[in-house]
C-alpha atoms as a PDB file:
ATOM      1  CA  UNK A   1       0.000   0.000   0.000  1.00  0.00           C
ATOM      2  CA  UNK A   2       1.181   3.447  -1.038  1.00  0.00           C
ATOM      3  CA  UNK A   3       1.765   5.977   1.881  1.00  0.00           C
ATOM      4  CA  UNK A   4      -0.560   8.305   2.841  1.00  0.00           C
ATOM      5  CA  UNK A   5      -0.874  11.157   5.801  1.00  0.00           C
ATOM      6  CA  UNK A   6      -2.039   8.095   8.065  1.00  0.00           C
ATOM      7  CA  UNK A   7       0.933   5.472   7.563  1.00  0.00           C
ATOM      8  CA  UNK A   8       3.014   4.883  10.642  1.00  0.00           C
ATOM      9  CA  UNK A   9       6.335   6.340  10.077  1.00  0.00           C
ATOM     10  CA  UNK A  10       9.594   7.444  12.031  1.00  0.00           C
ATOM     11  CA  UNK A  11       9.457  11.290  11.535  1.00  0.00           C
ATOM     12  CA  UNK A  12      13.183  11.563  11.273  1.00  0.00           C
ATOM     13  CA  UNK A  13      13.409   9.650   7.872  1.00  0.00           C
ATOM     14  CA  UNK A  14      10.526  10.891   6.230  1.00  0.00           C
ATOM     15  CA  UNK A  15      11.577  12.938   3.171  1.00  0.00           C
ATOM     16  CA  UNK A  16      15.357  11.748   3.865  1.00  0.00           C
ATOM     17  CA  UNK A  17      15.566  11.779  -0.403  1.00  0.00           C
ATOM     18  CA  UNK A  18      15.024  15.401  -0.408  1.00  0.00           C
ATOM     19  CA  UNK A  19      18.235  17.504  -0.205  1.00  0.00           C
ATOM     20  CA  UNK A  20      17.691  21.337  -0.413  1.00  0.00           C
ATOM     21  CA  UNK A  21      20.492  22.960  -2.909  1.00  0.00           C
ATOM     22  CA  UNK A  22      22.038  25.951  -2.704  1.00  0.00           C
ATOM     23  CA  UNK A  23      19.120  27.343  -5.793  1.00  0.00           C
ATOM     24  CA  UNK A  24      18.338  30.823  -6.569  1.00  0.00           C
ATOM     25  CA  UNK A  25      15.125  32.015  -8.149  1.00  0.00           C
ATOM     26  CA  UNK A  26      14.288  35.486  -9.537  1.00  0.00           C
ATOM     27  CA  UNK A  27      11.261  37.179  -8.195  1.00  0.00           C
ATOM     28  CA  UNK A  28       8.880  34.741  -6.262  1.00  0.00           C
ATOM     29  CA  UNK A  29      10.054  31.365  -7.562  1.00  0.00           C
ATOM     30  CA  UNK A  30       7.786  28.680  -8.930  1.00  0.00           C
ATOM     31  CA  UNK A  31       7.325  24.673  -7.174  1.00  0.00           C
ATOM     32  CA  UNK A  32       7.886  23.940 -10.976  1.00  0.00           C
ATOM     33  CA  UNK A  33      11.426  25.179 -11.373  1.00  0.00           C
ATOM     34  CA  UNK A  34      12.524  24.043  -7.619  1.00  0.00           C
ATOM     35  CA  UNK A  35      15.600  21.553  -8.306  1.00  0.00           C
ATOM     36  CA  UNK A  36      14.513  19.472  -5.391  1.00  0.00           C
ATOM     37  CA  UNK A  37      10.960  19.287  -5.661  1.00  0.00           C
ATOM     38  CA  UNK A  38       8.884  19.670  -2.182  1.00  0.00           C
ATOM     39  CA  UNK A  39       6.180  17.550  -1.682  1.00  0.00           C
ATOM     40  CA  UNK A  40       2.642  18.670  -1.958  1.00  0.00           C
ATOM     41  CA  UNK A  41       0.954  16.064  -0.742  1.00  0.00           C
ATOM     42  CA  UNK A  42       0.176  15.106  -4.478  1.00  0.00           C
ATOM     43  CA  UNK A  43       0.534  11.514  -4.534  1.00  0.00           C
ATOM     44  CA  UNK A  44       0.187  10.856  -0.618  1.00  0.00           C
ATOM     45  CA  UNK A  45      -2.760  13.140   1.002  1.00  0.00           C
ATOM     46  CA  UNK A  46      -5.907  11.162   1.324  1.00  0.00           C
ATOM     47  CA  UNK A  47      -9.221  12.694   1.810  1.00  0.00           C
ATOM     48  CA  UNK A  48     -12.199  11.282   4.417  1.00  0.00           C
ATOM     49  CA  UNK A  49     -14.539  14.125   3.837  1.00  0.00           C
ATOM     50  CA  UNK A  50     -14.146  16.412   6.373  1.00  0.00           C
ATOM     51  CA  UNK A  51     -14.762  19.369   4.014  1.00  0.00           C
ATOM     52  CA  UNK A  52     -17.359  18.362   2.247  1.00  0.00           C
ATOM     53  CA  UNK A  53     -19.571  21.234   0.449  1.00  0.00           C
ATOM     54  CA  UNK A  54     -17.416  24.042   2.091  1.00  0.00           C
ATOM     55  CA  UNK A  55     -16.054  26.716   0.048  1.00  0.00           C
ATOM     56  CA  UNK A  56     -12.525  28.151   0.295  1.00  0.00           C
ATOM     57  CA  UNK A  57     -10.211  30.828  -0.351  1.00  0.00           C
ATOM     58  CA  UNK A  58      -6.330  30.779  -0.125  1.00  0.00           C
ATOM     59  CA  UNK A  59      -3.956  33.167  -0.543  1.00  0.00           C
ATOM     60  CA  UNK A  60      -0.798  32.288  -1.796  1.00  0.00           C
ATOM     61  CA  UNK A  61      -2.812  28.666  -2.560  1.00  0.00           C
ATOM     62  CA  UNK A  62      -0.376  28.150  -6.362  1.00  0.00           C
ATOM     63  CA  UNK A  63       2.404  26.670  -4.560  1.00  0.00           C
ATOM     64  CA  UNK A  64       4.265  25.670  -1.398  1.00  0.00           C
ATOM     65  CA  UNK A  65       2.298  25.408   1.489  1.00  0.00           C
ATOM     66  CA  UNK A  66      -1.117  26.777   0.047  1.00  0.00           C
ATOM     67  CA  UNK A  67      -0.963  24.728  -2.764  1.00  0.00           C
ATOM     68  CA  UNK A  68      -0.726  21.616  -0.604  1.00  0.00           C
ATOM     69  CA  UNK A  69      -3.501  23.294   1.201  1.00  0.00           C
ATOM     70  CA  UNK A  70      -5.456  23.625  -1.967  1.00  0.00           C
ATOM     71  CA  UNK A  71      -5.157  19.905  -2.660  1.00  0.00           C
ATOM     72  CA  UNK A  72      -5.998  18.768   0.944  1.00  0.00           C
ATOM     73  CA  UNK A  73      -9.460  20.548   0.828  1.00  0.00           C
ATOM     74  CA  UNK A  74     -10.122  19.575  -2.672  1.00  0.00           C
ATOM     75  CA  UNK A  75      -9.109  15.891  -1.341  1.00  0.00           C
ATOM     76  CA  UNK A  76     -11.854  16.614   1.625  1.00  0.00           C
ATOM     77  CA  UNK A  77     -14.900  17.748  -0.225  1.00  0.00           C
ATOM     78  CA  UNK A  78     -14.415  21.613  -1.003  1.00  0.00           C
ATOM     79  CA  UNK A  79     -13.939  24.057  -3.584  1.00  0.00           C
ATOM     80  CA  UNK A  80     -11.591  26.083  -3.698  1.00  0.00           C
ATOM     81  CA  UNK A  81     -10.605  29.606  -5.001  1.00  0.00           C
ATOM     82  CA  UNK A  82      -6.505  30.813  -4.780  1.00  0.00           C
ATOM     83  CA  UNK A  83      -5.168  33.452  -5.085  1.00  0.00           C
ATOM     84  CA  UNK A  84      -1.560  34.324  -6.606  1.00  0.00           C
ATOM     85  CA  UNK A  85       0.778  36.722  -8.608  1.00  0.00           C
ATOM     86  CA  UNK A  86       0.761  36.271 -11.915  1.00  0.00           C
ATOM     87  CA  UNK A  87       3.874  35.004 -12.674  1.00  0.00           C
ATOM     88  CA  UNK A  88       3.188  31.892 -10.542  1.00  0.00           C
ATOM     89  CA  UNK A  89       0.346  30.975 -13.401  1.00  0.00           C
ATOM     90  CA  UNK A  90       2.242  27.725 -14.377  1.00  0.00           C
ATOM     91  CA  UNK A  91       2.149  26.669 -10.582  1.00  0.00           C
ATOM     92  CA  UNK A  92      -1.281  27.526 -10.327  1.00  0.00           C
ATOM     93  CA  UNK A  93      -2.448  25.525 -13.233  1.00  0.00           C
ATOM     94  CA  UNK A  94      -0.653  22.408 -11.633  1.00  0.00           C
ATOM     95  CA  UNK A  95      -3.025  22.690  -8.416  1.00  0.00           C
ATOM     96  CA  UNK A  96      -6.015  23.685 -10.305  1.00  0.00           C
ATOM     97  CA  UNK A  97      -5.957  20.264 -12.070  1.00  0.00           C
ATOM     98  CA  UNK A  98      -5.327  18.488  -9.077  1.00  0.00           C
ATOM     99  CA  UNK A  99      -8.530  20.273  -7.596  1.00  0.00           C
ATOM    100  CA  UNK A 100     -10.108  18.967 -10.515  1.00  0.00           C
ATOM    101  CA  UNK A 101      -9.016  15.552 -10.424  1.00  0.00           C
ATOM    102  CA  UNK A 102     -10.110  15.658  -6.841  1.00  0.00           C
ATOM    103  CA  UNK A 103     -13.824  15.993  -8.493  1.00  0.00           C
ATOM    104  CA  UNK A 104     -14.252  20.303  -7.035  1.00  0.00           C
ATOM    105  CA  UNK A 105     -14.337  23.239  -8.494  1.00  0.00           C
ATOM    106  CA  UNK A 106     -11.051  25.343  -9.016  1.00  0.00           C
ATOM    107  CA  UNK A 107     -11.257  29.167  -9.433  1.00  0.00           C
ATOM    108  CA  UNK A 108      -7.843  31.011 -10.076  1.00  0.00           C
ATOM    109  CA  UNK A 109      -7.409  34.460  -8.897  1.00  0.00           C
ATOM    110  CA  UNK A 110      -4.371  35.965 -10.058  1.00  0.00           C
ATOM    111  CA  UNK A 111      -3.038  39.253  -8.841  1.00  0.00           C
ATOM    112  CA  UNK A 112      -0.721  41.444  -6.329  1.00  0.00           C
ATOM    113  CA  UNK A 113      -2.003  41.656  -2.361  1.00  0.00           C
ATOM    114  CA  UNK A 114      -0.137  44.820  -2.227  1.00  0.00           C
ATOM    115  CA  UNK A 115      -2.821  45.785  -4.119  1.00  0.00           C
ATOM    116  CA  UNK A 116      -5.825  47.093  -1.891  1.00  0.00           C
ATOM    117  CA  UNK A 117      -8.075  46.959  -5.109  1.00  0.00           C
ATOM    118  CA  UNK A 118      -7.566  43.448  -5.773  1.00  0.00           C
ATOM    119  CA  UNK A 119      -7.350  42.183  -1.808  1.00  0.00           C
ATOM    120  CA  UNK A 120     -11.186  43.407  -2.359  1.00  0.00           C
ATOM    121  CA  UNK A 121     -12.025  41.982  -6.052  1.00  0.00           C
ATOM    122  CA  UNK A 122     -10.358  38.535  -4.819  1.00  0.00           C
ATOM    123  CA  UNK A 123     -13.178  37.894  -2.287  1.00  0.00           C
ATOM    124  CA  UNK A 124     -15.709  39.087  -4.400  1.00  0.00           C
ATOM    125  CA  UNK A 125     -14.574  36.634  -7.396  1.00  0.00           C
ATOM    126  CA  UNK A 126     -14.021  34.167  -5.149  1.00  0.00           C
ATOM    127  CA  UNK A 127     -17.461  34.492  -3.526  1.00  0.00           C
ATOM    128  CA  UNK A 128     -18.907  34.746  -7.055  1.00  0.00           C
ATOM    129  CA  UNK A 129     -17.509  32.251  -8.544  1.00  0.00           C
ATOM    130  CA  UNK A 130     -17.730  29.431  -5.539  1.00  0.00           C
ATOM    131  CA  UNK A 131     -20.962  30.558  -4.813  1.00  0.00           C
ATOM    132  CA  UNK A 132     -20.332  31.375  -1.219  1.00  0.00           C
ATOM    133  CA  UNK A 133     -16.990  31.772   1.271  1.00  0.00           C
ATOM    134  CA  UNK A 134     -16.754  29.726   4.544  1.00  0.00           C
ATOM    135  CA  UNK A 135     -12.910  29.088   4.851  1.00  0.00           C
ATOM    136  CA  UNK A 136     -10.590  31.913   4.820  1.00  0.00           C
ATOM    137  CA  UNK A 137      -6.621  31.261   4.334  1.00  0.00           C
ATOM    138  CA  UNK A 138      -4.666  33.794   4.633  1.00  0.00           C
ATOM    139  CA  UNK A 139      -0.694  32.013   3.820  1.00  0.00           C
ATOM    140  CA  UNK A 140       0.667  34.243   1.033  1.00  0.00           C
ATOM    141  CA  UNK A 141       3.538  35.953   2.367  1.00  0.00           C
ATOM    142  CA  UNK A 142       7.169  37.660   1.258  1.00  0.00           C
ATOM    143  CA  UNK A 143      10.356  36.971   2.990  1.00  0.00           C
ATOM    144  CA  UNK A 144      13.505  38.056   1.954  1.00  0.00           C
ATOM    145  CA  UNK A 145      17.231  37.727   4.080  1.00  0.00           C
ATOM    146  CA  UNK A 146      18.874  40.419   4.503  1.00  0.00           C
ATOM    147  CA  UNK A 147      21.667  40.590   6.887  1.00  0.00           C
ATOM    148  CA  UNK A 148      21.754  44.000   8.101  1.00  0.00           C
ATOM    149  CA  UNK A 149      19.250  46.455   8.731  1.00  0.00           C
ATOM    150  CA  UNK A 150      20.726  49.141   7.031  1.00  0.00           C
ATOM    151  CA  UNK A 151      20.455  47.597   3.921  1.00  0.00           C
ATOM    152  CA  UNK A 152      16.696  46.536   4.610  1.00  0.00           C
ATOM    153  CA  UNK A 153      15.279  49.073   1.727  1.00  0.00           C
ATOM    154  CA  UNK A 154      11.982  51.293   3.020  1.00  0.00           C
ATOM    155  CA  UNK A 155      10.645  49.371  -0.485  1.00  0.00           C
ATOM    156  CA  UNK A 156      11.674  46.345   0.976  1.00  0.00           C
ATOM    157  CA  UNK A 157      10.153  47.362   4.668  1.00  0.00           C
ATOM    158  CA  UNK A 158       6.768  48.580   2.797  1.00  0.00           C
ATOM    159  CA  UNK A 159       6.295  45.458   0.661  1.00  0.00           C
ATOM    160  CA  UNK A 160       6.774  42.660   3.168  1.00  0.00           C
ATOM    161  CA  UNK A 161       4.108  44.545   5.825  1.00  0.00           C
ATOM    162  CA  UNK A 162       1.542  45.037   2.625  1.00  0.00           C
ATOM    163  CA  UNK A 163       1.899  41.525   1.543  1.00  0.00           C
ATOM    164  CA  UNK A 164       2.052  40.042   5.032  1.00  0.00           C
ATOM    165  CA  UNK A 165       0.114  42.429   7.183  1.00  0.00           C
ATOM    166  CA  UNK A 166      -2.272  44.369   5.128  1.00  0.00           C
ATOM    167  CA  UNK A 167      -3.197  42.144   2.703  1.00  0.00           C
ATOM    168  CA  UNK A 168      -4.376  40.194   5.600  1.00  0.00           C
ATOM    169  CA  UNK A 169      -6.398  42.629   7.417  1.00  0.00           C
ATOM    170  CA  UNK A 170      -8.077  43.827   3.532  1.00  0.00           C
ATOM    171  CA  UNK A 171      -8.974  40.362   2.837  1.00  0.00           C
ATOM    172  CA  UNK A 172     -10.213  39.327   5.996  1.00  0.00           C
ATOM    173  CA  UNK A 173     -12.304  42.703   6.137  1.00  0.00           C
ATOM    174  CA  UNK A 174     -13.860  42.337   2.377  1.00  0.00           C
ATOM    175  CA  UNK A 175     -14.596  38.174   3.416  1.00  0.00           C
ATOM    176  CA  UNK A 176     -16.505  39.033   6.690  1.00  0.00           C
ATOM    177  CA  UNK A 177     -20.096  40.059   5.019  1.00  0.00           C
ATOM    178  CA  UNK A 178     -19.862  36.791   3.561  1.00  0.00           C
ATOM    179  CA  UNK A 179     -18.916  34.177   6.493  1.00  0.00           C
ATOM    180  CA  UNK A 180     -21.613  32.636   8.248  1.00  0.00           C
ATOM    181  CA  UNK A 181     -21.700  30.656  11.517  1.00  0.00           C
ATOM    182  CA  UNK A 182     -19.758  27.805  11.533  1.00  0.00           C
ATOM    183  CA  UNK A 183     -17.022  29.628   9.046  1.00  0.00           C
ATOM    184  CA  UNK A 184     -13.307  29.730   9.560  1.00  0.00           C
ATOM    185  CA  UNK A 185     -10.281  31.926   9.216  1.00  0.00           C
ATOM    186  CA  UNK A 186      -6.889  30.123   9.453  1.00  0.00           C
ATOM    187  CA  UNK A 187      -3.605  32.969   9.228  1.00  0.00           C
ATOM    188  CA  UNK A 188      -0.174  32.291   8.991  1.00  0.00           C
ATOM    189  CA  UNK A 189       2.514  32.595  10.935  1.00  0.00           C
ATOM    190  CA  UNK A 190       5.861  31.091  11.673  1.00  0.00           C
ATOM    191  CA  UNK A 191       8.299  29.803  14.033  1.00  0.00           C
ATOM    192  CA  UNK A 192       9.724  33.749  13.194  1.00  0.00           C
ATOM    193  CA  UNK A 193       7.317  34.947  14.942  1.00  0.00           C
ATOM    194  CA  UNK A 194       8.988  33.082  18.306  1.00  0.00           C
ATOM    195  CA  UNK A 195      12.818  32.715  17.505  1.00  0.00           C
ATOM    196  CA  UNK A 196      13.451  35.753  14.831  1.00  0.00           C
ATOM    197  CA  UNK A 197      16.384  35.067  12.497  1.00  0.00           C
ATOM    198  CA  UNK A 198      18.741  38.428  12.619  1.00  0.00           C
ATOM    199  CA  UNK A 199      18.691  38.124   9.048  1.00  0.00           C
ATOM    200  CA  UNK A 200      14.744  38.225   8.790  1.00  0.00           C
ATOM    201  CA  UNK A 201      13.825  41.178  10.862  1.00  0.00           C
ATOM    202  CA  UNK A 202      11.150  42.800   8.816  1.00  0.00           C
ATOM    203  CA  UNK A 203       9.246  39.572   7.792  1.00  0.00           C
ATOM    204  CA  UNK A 204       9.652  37.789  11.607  1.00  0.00           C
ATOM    205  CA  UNK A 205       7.499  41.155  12.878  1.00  0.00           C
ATOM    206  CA  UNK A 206       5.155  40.516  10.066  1.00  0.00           C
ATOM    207  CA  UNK A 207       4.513  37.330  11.519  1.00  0.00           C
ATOM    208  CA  UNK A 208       4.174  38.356  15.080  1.00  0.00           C
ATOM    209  CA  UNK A 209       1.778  41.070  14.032  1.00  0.00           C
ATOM    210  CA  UNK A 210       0.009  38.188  12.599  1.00  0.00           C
ATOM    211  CA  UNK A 211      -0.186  36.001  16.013  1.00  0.00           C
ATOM    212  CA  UNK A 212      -1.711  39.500  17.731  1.00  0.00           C
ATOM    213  CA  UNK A 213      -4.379  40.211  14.822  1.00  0.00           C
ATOM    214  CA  UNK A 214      -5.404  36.741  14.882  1.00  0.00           C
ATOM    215  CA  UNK A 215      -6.172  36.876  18.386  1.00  0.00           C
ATOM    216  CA  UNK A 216      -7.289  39.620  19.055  1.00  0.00           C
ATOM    217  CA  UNK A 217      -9.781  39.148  15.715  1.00  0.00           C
ATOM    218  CA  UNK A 218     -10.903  35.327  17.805  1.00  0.00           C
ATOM    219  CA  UNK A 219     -12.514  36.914  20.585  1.00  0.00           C
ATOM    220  CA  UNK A 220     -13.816  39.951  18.549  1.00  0.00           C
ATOM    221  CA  UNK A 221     -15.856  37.056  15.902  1.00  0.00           C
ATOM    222  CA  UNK A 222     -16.306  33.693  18.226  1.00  0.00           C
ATOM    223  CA  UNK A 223     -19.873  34.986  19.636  1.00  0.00           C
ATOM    224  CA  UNK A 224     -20.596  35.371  15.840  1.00  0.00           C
ATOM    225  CA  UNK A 225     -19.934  31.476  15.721  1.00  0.00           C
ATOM    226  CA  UNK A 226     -16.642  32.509  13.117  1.00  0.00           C
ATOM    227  CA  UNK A 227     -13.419  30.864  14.562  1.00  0.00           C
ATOM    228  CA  UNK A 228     -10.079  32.336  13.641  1.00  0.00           C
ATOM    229  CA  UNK A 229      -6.520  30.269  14.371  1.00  0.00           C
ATOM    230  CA  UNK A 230      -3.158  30.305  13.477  1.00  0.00           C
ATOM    231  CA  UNK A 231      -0.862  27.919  11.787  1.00  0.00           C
ATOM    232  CA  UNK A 232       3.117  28.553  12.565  1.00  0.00           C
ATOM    233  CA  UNK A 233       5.249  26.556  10.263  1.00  0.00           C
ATOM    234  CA  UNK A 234       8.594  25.810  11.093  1.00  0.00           C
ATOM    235  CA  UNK A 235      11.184  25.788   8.185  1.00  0.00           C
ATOM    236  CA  UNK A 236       9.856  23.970   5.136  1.00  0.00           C
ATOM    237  CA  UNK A 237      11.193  23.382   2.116  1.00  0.00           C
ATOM    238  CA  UNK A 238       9.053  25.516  -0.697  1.00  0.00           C
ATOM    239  CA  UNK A 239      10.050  27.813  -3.250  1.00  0.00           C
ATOM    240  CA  UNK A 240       9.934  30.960  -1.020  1.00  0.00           C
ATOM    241  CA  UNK A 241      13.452  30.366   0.655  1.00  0.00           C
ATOM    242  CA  UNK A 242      14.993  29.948  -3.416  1.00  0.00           C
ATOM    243  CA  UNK A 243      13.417  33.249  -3.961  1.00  0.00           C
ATOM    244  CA  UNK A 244      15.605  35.121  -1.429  1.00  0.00           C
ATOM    245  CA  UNK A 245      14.114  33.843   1.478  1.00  0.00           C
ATOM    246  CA  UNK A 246      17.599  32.470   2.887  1.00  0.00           C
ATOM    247  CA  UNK A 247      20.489  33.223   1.526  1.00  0.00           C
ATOM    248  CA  UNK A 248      21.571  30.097  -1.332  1.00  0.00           C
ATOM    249  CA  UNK A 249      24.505  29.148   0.792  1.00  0.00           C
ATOM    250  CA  UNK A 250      22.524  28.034   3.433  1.00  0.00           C
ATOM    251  CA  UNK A 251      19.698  26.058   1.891  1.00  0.00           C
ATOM    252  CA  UNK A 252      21.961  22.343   2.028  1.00  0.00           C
ATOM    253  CA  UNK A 253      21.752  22.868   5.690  1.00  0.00           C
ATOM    254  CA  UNK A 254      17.740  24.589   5.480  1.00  0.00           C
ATOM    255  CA  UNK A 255      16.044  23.088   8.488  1.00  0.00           C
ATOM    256  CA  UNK A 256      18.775  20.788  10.021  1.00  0.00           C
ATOM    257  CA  UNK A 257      18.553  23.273  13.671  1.00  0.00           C
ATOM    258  CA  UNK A 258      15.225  21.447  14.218  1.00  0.00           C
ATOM    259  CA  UNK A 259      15.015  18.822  16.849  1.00  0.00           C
ATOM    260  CA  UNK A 260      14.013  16.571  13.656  1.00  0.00           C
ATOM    261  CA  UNK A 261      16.968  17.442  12.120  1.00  0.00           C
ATOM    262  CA  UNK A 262      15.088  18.291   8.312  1.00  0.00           C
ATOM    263  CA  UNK A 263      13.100  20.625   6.998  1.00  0.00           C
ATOM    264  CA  UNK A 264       9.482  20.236   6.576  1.00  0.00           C
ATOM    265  CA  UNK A 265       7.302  19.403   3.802  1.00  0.00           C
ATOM    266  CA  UNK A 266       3.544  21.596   2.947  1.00  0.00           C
ATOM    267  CA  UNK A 267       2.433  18.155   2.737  1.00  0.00           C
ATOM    268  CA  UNK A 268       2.689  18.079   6.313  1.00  0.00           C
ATOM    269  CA  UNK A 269       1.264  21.562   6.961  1.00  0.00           C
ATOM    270  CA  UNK A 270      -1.663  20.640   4.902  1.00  0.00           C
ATOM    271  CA  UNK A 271      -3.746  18.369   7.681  1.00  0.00           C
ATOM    272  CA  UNK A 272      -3.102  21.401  10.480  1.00  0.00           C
ATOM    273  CA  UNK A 273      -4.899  23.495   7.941  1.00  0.00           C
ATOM    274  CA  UNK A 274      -7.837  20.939   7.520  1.00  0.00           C
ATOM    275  CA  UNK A 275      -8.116  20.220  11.298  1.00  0.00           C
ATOM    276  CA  UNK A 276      -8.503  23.991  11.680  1.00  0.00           C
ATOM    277  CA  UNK A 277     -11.107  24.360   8.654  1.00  0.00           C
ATOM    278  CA  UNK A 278     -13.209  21.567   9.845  1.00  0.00           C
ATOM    279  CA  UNK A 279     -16.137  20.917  12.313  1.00  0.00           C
ATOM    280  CA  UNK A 280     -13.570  18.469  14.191  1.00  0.00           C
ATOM    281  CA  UNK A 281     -11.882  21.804  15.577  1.00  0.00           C
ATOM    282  CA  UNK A 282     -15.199  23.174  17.053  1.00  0.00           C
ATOM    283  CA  UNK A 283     -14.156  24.523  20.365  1.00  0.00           C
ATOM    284  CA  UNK A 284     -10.883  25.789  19.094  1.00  0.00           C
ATOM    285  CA  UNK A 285     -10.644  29.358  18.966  1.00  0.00           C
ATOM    286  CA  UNK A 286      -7.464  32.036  18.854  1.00  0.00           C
ATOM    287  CA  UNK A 287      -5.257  28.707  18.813  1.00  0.00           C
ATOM    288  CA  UNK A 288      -1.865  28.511  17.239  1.00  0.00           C
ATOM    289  CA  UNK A 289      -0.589  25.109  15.967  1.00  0.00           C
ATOM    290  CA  UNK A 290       2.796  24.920  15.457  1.00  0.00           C
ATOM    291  CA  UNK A 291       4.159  22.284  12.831  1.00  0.00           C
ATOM    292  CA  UNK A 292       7.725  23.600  13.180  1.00  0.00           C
ATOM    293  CA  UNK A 293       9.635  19.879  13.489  1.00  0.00           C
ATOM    294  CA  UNK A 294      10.151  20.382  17.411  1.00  0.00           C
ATOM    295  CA  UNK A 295      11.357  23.669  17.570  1.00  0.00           C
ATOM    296  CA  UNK A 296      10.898  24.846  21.432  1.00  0.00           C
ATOM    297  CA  UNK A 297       7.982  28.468  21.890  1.00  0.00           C
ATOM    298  CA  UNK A 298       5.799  30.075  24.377  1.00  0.00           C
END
């Protein structure tokens, strides 16, 4: 039998055949031109319904972590709208067929969160399109290493809040009219957020800005019956540290400070994101799950 989310396995070895390289990609890299592919859960993530008939929207949802995302709720009954730059269209065509295969409907969004116009026409479209909105995911996100911070550019500075931060805050604000009881919003963070790299400064405050919104936005929307949590990743392996994200150098040794000694895979973000999208996580509210390979926070 083929493995699957569910096969008993010694976390340690899984993924041992994928070495990061030392890869660089111009502007915000693509899962299609990654020389060690990550896995997306393509060929392992099995789906027992949890999701069925719910309606999603993910940010970010082309590639990496959002795309394996994407394919998990697909997998467990949804549809599901994403939403990503442009230049990420060959990435995004990849998920939308697996959506497909997957028997749900795929809507592709394409455009810039910096963008306060779009942030607003993405929920509409998405809500037009799907029909409805009940699961909110807000993952797309720029990081970029820079070592000091007087080289950290004010462009730089502006960009990472507006993708991080205030894309965040417009899409969550344009998706609210539309969520009903028994709706989700799942943001995400990062082990950053806890143990900020000195290299990382701008995007590791993006992310604890994130953990603060999210919480404070849980108790503001639970007696609405709308439940907002947090996923932190740890490091994983997806085409965001190619694009700048860690310096080249570094990337044979991405992830090897964890107590597992790798770096993750989305695959194995995807079922935190499903837990927290479906009726199983009921009475969880302003939680953050971390799925950061045993790295130590508060």
């Amino acid at each position: 039998m083929s493995r699957d989310q569910y096969t008993f396995a010694d976390p340690t070895k899984l993924y041992s055949g994928i070495d990061p390289t030392a890869q660089y990609q111009e502007g915000a890299g693509l899962d299609a031109d990654l020389e060690e592919k990550a896995d997306l859960g393509e060929t392992s993530y099995r789906g027992l319904g949890r999701l069925v008939g719910r309606k999603a929207l993910i940010t970010g949802g082309d590639s990496g972590i959002g795309g394996a995302t994407a394919i998990a709720f697909a997998r467990e009954g949804a549809d599901v709208a994403i939403g990503y730059l442009p230049e990420e269209e060959e990435d995004a065509q990849r998920i939308k067929g697996l959506i497909t295969d997957a028997g749900q409907k795929a809507v592709l969004l394409p455009g810039d969160l910096k963008d306060a116009a779009y942030c607003t026409e993405l929920v509409a479209q998405a809500v037009e399109q799907l029909g409805g909105l009940d699961i909110l995911v807000n993952n797309a996100g720029k990081q970029q290493s820079v070592e000091a911070l007087a080289d950290v550019s004010d462009e730089q500075f502006d960009e990472t809040y507006k993708t991080n931060v205030y894309a965040m805050f417009r899409v969550t604000k344009a998706a609210l009219p539309h969520l009903q009881p028994g709706s989700t919003i799942i943001n995400t963070s990062s082990i950053q957020a806890y143990e900020p790299s000195e290299t990382l400064v701008d995007y590791a405050s993006t992310k604890a800005a994130i953990n603060n919104f999210s919480k404070g936005l849980a108790q503001q929307l639970a007696p609405q019956g709308i439940r907002v949590n947090v996923v932190a990743p740890g490091p994983i392996w997806t085409p965001l540290q190619t694009a700048g994200g860690q310096p080249p150098e570094d990337l044979p040794a991405f992830g090897e400070q964890t107590p597992l000694g790798r770096p993750g895979q989305p695959a194995e973000l995807a079922p935190a994101y499903v837990f927290l999208a479906s009726a199983e996580s009921s009475y969880v509210i302003g939680a953050t799950l971390h799925v950061n390979g045993g790295m130590p926070t508060p």
